[in-house]
Protein backbone atom coordinates (compact mmCIF):
# COMPACT_ATOMS: atom_id res chain seq x y z
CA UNK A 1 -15.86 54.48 144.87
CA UNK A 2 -16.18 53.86 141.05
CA UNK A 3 -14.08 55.63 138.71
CA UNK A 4 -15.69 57.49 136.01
CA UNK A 5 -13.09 58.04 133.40
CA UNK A 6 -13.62 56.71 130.28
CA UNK A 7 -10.97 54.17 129.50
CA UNK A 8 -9.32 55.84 126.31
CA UNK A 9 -8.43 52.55 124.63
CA UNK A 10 -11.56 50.60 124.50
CA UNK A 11 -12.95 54.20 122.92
CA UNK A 12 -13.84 53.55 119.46
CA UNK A 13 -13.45 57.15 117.65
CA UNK A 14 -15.36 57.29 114.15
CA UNK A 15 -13.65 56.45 111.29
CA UNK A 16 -13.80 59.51 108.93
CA UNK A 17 -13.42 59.16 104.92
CA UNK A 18 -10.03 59.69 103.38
CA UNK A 19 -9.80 62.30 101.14
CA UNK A 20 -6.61 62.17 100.21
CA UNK A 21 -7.06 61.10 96.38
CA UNK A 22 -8.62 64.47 95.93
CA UNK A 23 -5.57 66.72 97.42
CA UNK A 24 -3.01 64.44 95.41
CA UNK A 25 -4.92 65.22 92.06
CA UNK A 26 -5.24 69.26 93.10
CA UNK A 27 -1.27 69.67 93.78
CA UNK A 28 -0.71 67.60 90.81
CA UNK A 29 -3.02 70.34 88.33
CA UNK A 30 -1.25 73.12 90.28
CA UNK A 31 2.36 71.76 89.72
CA UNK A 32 0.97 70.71 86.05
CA UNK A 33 2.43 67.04 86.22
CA UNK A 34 -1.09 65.18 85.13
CA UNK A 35 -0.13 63.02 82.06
CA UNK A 36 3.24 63.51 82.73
CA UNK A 37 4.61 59.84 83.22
CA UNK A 38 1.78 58.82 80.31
CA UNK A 39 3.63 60.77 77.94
CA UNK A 40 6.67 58.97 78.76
CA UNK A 41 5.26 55.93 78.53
CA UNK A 42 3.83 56.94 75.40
CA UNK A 43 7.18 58.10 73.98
CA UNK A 44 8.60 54.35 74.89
CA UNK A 45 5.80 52.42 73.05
CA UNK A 46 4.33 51.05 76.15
CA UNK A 47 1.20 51.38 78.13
CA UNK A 48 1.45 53.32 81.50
CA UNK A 49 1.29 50.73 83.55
CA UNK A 50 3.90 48.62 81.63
CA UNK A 51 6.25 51.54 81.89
CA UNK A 52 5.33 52.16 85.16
CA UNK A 53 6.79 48.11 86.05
CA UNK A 54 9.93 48.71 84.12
CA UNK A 55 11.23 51.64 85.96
CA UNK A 56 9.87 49.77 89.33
CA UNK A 57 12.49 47.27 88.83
CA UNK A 58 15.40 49.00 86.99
CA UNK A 59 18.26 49.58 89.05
CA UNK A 60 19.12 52.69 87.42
CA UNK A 61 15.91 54.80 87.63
CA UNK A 62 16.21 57.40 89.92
CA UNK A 63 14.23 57.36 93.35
CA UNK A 64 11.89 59.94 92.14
CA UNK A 65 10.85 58.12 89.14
CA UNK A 66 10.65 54.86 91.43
CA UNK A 67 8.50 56.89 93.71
CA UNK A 68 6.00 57.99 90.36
CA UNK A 69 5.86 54.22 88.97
CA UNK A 70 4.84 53.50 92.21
CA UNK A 71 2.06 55.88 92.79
CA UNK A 72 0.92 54.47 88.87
CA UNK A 73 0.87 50.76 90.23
CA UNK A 74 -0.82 51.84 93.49
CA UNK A 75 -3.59 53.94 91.48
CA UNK A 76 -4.22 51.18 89.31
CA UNK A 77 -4.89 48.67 91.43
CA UNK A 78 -7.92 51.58 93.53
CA UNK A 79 -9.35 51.86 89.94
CA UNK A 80 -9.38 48.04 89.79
CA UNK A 81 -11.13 47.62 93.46
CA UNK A 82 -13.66 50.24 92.28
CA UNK A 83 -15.25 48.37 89.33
């Protein structure tokens, strides 16, 4: 007798599109916190990204802002990939 299930692991399911950029940006206009870590960056004299590097590696910054510089470095480097 041959068995006809499927093995589930040599299944390839479809690889769907993330979206995720696009829910990020909507909370962020709801919560009204786009430009918000420009504008500090601004207020230091330093580009975003510079800022953004700064706070990365200062011991003092809270985990928050860590978490914000973060997401800055990460969205500059997906703006980089896309030119």
């Amino acid at each position: 007798m041959i068995d006809k299930k499927k093995d589930k692991s040599t299944e390839k399911k479809p690889v769907k599109p993330k979206k995720w950029i696009g829910k990020v940006v909507a909370s962020m206009k709801k919560k009204g916190t786009i430009g918000k870590f420009s504008k500090e960056a601004e207020k230091e004299g330093e580009s975003t990204l510079e800022h953004a590097e700064e706070i990365k590696s200062s011991p003092k910054a809270s985990t928050k802002l860590k978490r914000e510089a973060k997401f800055v470095i990460n969205m500059s480097k997906l703006k980089k990939k896309k030119k």
